[in-house]
Protein backbone atom coordinates (compact mmCIF):
# COMPACT_ATOMS: atom_id res chain seq x y z
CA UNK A 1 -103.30 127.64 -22.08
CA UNK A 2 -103.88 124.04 -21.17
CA UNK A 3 -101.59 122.88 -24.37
CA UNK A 4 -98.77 124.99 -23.07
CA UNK A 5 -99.32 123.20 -19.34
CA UNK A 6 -99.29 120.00 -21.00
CA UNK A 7 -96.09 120.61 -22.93
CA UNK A 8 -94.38 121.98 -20.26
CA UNK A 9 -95.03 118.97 -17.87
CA UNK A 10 -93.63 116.64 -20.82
CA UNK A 11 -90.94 118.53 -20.91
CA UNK A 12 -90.77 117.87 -16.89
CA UNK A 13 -91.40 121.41 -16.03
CA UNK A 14 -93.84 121.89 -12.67
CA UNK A 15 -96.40 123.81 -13.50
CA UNK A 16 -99.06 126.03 -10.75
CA UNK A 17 -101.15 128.74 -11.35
CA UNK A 18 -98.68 130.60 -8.57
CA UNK A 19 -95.79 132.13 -10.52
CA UNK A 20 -92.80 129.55 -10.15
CA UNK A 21 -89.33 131.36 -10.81
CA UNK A 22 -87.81 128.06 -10.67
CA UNK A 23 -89.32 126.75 -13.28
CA UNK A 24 -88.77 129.55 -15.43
CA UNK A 25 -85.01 129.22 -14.21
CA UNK A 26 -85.18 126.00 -15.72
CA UNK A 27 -87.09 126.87 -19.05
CA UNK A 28 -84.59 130.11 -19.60
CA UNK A 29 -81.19 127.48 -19.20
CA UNK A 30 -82.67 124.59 -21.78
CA UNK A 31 -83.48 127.93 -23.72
CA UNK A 32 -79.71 129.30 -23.47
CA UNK A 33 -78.23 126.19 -24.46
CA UNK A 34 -80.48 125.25 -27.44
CA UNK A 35 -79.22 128.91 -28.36
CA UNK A 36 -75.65 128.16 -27.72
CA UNK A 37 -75.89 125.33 -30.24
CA UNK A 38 -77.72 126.94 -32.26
CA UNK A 39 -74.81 129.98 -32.37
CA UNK A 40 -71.98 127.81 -32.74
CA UNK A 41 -73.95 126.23 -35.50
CA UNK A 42 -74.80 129.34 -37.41
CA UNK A 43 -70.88 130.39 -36.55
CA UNK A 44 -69.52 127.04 -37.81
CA UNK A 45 -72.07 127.86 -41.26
CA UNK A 46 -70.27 131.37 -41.42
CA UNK A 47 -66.70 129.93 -41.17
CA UNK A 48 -67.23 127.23 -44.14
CA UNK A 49 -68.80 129.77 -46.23
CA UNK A 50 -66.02 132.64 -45.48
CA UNK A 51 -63.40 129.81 -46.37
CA UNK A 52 -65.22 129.22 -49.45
CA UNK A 53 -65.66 132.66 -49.96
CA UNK A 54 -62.39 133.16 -50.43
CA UNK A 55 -61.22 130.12 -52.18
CA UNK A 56 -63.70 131.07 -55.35
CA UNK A 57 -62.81 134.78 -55.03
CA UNK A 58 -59.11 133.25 -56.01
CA UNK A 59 -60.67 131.09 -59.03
CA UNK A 60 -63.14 133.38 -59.97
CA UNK A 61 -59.90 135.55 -60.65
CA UNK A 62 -58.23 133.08 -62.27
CA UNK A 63 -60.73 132.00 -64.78
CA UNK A 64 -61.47 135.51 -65.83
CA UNK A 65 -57.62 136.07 -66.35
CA UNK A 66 -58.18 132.48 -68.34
CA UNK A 67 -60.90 134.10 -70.48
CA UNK A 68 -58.92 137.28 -71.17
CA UNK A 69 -56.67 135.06 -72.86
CA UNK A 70 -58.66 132.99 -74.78
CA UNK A 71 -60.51 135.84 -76.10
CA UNK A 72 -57.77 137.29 -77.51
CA UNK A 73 -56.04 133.95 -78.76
CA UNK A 74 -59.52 133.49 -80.61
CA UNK A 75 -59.73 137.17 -82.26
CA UNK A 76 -56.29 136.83 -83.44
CA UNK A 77 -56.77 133.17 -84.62
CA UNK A 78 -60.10 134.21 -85.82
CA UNK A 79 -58.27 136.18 -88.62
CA UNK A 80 -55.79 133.80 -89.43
CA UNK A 81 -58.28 131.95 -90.64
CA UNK A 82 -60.01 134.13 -92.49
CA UNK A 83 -56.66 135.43 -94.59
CA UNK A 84 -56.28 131.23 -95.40
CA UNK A 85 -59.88 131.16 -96.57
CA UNK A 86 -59.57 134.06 -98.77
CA UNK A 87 -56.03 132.46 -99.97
CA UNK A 88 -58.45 129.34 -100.50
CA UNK A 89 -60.92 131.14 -102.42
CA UNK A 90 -58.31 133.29 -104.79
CA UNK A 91 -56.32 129.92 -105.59
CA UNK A 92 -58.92 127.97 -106.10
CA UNK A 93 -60.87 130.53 -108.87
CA UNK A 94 -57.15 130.65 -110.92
CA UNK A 95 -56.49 126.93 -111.84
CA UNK A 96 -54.50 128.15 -114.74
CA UNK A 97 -51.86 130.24 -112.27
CA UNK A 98 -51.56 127.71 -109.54
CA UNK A 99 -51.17 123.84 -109.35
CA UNK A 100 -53.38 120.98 -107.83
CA UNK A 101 -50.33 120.58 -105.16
CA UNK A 102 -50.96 124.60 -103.91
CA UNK A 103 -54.70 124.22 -104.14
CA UNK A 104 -54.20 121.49 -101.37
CA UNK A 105 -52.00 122.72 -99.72
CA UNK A 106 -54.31 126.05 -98.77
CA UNK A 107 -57.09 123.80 -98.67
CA UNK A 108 -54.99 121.63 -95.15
CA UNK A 109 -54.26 124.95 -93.77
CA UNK A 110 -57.19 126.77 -94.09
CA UNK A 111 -59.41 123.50 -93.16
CA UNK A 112 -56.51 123.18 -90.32
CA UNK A 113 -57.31 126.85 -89.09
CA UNK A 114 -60.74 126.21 -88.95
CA UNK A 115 -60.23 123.50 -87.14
CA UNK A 116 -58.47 125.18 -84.42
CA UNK A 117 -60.47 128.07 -84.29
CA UNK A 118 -63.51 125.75 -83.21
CA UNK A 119 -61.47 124.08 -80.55
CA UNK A 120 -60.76 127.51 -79.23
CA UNK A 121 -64.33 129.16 -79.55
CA UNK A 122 -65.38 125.87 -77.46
CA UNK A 123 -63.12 126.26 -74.91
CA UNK A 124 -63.96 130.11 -74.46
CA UNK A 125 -67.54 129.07 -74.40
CA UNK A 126 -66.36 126.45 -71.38
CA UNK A 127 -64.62 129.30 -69.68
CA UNK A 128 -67.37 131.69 -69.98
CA UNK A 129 -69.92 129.27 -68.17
CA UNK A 130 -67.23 128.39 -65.72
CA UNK A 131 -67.18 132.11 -64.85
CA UNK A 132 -70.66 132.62 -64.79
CA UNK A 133 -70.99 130.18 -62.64
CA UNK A 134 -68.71 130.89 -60.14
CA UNK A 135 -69.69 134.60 -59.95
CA UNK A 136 -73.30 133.04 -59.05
CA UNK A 137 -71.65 131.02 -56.50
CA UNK A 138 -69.48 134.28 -54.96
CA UNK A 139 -72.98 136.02 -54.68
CA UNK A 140 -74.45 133.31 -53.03
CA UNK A 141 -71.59 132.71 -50.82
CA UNK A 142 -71.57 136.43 -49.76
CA UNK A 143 -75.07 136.32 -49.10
CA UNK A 144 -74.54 133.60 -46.77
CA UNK A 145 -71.55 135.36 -45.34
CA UNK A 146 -73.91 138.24 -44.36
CA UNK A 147 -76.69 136.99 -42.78
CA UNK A 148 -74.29 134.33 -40.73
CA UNK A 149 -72.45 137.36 -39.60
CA UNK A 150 -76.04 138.71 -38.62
CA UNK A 151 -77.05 135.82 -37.05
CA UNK A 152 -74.54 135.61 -35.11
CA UNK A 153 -74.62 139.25 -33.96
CA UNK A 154 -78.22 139.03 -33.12
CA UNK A 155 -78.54 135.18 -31.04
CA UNK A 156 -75.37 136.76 -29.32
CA UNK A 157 -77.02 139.91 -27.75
CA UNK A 158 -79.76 137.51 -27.43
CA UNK A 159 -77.91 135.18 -25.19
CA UNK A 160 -76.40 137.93 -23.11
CA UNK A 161 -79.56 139.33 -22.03
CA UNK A 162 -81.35 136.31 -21.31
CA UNK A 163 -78.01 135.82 -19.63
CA UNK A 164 -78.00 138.57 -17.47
CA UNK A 165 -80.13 136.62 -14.78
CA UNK A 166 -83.95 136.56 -14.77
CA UNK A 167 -84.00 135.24 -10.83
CA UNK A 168 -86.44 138.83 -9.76
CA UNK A 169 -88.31 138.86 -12.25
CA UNK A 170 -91.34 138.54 -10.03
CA UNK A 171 -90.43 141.47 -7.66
CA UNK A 172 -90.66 145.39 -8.17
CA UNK A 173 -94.02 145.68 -10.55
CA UNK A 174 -93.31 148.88 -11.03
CA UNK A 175 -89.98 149.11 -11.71
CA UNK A 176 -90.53 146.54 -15.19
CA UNK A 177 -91.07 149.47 -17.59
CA UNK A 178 -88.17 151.62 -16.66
CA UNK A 179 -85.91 148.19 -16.14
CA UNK A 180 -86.93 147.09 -20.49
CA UNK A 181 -86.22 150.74 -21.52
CA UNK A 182 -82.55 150.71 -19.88
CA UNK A 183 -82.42 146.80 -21.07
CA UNK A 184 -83.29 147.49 -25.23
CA UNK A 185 -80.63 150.24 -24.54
CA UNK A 186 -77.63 148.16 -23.40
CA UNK A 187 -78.87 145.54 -26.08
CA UNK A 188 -78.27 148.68 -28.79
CA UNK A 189 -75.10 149.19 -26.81
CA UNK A 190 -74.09 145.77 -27.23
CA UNK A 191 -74.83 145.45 -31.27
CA UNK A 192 -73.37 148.86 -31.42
CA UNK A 193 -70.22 147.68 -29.86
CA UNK A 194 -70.04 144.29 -31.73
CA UNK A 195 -70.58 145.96 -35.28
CA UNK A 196 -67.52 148.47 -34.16
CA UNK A 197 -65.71 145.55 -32.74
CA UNK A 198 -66.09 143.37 -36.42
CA UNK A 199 -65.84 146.56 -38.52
CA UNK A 200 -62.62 146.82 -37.17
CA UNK A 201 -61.40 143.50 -37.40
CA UNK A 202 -62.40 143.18 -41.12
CA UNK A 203 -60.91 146.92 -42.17
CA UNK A 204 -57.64 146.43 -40.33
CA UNK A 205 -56.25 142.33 -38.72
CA UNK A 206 -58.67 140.55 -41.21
CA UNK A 207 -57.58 142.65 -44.23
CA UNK A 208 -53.73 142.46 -42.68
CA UNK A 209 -54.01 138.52 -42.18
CA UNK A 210 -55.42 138.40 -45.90
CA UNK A 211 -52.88 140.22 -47.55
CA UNK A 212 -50.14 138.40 -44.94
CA UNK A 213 -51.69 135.07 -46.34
CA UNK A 214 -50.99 136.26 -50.48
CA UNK A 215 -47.76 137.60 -49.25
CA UNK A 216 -46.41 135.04 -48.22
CA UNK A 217 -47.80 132.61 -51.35
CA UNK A 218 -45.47 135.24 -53.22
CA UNK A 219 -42.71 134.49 -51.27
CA UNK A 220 -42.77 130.76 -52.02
CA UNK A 221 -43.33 131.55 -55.93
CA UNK A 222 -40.57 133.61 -55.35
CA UNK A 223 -38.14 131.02 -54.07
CA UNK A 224 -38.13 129.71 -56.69
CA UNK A 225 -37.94 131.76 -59.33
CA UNK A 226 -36.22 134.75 -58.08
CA UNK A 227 -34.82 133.84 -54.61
CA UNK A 228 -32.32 137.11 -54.44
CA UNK A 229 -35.63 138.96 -54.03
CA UNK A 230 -37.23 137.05 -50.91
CA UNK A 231 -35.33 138.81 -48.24
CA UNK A 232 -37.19 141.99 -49.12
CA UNK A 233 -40.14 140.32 -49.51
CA UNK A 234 -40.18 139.05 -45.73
CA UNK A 235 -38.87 142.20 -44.52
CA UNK A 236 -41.71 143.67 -46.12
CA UNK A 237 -43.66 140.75 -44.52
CA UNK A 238 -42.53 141.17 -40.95
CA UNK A 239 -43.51 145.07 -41.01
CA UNK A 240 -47.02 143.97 -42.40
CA UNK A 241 -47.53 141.47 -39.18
CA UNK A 242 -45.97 143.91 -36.86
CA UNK A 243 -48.80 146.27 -38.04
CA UNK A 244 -51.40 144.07 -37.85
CA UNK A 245 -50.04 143.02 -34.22
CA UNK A 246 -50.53 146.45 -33.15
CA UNK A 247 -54.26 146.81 -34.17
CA UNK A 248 -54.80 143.57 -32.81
CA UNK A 249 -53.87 145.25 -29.47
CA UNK A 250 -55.72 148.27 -29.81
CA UNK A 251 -58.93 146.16 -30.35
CA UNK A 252 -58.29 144.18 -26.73
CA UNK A 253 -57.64 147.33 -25.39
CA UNK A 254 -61.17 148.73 -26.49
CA UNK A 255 -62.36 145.97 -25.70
CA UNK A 256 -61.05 145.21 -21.69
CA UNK A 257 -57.77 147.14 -21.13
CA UNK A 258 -55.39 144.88 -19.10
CA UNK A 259 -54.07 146.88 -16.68
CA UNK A 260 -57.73 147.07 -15.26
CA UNK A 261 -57.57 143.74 -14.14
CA UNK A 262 -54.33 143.87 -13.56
CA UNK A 263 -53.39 147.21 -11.19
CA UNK A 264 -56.99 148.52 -11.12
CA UNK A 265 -59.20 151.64 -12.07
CA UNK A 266 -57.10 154.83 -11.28
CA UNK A 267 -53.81 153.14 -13.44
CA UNK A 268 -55.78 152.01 -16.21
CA UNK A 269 -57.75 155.15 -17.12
CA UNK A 270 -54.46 157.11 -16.53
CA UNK A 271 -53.05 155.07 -19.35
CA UNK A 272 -55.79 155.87 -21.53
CA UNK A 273 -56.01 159.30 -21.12
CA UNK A 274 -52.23 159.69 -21.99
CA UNK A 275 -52.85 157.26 -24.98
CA UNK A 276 -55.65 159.68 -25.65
CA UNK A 277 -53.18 162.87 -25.41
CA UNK A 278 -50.73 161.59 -27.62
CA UNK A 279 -53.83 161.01 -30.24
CA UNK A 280 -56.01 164.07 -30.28
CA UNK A 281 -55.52 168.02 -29.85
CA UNK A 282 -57.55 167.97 -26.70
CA UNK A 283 -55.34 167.75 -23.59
CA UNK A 284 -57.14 165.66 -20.54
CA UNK A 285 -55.55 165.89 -17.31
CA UNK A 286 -56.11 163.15 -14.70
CA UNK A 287 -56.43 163.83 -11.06
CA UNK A 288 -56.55 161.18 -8.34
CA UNK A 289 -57.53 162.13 -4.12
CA UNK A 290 -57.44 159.51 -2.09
CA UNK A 291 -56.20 155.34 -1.64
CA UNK A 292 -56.30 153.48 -4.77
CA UNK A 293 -58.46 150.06 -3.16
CA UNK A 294 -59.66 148.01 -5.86
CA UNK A 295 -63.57 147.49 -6.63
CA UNK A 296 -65.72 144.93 -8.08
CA UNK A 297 -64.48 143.94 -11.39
CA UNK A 298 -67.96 144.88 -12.97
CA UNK A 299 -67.86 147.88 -11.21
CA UNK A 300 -64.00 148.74 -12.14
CA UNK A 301 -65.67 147.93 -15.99
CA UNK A 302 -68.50 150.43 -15.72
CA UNK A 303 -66.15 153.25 -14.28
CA UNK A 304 -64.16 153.01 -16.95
CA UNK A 305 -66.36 152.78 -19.82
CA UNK A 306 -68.68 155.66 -18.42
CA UNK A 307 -65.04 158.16 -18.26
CA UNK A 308 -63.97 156.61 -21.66
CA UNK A 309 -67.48 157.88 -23.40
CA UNK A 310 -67.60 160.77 -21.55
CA UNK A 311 -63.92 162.15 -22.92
CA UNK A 312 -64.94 160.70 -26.20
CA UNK A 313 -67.89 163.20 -25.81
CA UNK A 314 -65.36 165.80 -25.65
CA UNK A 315 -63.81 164.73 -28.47
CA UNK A 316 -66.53 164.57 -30.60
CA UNK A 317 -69.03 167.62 -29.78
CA UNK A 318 -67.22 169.78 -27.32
CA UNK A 319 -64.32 171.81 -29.41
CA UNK A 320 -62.39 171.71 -26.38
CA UNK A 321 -58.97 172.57 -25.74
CA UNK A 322 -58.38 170.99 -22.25
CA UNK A 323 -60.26 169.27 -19.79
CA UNK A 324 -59.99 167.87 -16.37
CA UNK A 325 -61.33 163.70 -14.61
CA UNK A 326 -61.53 164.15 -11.24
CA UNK A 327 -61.29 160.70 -9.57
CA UNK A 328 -62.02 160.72 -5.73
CA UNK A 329 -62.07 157.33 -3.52
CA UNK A 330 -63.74 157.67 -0.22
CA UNK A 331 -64.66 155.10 2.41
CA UNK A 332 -67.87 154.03 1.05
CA UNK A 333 -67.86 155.68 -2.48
CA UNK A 334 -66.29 157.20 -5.26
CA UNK A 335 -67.12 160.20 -6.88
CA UNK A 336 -66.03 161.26 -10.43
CA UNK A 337 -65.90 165.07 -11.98
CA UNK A 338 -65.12 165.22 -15.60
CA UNK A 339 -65.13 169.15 -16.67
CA UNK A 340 -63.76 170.60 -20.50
CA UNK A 341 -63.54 174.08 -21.65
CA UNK A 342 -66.11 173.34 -25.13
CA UNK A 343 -68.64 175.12 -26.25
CA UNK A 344 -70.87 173.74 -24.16
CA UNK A 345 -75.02 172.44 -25.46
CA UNK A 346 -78.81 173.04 -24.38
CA UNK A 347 -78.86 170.40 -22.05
CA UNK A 348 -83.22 170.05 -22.72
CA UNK A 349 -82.82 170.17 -26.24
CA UNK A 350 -79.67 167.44 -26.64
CA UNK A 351 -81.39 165.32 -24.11
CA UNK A 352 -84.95 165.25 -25.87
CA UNK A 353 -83.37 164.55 -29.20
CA UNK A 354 -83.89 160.74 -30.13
CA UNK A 355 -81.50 160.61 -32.83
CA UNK A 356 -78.48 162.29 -31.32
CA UNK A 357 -79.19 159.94 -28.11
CA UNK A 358 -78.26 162.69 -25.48
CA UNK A 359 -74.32 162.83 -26.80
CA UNK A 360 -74.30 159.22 -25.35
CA UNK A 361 -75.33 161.17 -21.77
CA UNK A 362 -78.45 158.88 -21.71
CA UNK A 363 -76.16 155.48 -21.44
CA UNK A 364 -74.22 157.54 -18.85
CA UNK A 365 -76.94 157.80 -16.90
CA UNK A 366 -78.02 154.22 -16.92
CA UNK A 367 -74.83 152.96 -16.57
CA UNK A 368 -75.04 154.72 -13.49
CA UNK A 369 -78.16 154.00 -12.52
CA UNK A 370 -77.28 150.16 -12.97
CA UNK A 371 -74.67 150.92 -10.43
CA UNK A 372 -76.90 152.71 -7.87
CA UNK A 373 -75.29 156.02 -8.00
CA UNK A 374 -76.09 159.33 -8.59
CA UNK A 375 -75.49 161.75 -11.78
CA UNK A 376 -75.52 165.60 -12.62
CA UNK A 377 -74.31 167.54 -15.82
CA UNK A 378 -73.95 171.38 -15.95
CA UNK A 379 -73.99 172.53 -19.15
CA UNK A 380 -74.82 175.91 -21.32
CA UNK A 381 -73.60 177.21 -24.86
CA UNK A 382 -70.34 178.87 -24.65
CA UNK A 383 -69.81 177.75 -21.13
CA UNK A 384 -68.28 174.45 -21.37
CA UNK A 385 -69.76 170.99 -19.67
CA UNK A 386 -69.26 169.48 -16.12
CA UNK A 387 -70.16 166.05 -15.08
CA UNK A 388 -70.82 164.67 -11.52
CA UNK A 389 -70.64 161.20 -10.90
CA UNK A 390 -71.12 159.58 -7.22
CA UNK A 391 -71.32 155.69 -7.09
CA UNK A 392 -71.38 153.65 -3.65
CA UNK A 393 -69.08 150.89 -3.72
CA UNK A 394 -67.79 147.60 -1.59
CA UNK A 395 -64.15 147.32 -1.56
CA UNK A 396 -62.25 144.41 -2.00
């Protein structure tokens, strides 16, 4: 105990046996920025390797194409030479038939042969380590790759809950267990969401951009070789970035839909529930009572994202046909109904099962707790699900 007093003052940290949340104010920032650095450090690491990644992917490809070739310039060289040895050998055992001058003469060529065959076999020996090599490298490289990309993932969600503010830690004693249960569960909400987020950006814009990139390389080849043939090429090009434009949108979308910030709550889910119409066989009608004010931005955020799992819900367990949000602004709250027509669940039994995580009703629930509002679901096989949500707000 007294080396970690020490270390702390030499690090010019006060340090009293009464709890100073100053102090650990102080030791959480110098903590967030060494991570910081260290993040853009590990990020930089994953960069360089992708880049290299994918430049000895492309020779990797070409020296195997390099080997084909070889090996099948050596096998047919291979019995060149041996049809000039055995012309050798037969001219060479009839002295009488043929002359000094032909006995020569397959001597050169067959010595020739050899000669080239060697070359050959050398340089497909060359090619072979060159392969070898660069496979290891690829592996290693991937390797890298990974655990950068994990890295990453994990000092992120690491930085936004250190983040989050640490300034009551002292206060509420009782209230810590409850407050790391719901904090490990937005953490899993948060890696959840980042591994959807990268997954995908590397199955659709980072495949896109990849094939965009060897696209285009074809067009230049192209130009000059067979230039008739580019202006189908970049047509064919244009479609391929107008694609990968459009998933590029959906992401941000997922991610923060604009109109929130820009014309508020009631607009913004109204957008995604007709987005959501115009996807999937379940029809979701939106109903709004009252003045559209706008909240807290954080707030806006939560509202949103608890309505957008909740009609995902629907999606995915309910076997619904048509359901109903209920939005409701009042003076000093706003409440939220969200009802379908599925077959309904044991509430007890969904809710106690750890690997289903409550249909996603648990992070509901502590999204709404985090906002200091209240939450009820109705629910019974065959008899559809209903969903209550009141949450006192400040308007702005």
């Amino acid at each position: 105990m007294e080396n970690k007093k020490e270390h702390l003052k030499k690090r010019g940290y006060e340090v009293n046996t009464v709890f100073d949340i100053n102090a650990l104010d102080r030791i959480v920032k110098d903590t967030l920025e060494a991570i910081e650095r260290s993040k853009n450090q590990i990020y930089d690491i994953a960069e360089n390797s992708r880049i290299e990644l994918i430049r000895v992917s492309q020779e990797l490809n070409e020296v195997k194409n390099e080997v084909a070739d070889i090996i099948k310039q050596v096998d047919h060289k291979a019995v060149i030479e041996k049809k000039a040895r055995t012309r050798l050998m037969e001219v060479s055992k009839d002295l009488q038939r043929f002359t000094e001058k032909d006995i020569k003469d397959a001597y050169d060529q067959a010595y020739q042969l050899q000669v080239e065959l060697i070359k050959m076999q050398e340089k497909e020996k060359l090619l072979r380590y060159r392969r070898d090599h660069l496979e290891a490298s690829l592996r290693r490289l991937s390797t890298t790759v990974d655990r950068a990309e994990k890295l990453v993932s994990q000092v992120g969600v690491v930085l936004n809950y250190l983040g989050g503010g640490l300034q009551e830690l002292g206060s509420k004693i009782g209230e810590v267990h409850q407050a790391q249960q719901m904090a490990m569960s937005i953490i899993r909400a948060q890696e959840e969401e980042r591994k959807r987020v990268a997954r995908e950006i590397h199955d659709g814009p980072a495949q896109s951009m990849a094939n965009i990139v060897m696209r285009a390389e074809y067009c230049q080849k192209l130009l000059d070789l067979q230039p008739e043939r580019v202006r189908g090429e970049l047509f064919a090009l244009q479609e391929l970035v107008r694609s990968s434009l459009t998933d590029v949108r959906k992401i941000i979308f997922d991610l923060r839909p604009m109109v929130l910030d820009d014309l508020g709550l009631a607009p913004a889910i109204k957008r995604y529930l007709s987005d959501y119409n115009d996807q999937f066989d379940v029809q979701v009608e939106f109903l709004f009572i009252g003045q559209q004010k706008r909240l807290e931005s954080s707030v806006e955020v939560a509202l949103f994202r608890i309505i957008q799992e909740a009609v995902n819900n629907i999606k995915k367990h309910a076997r619904a046909k048509n359901a109903l949000v209920k939005m409701e602004m009042l003076p000093d709250k706003v409440n939220i109904h969200i009802k379908d027509d599925g077959i309904g669940f044991d509430l007890s039994k969904v809710m106690a099962d750890g690997e289903r995580d409550g249909y996603g009703l648990i992070g509901i629930r502590e999204r709404v707790q985090l906002l200091k509002g209240g939450f009820d679901i109705s629910t019974a096989p065959g008899k559809g699900t209903s969903i209550g949500i009141s949450v006192p707000v400040d308007y702005n």
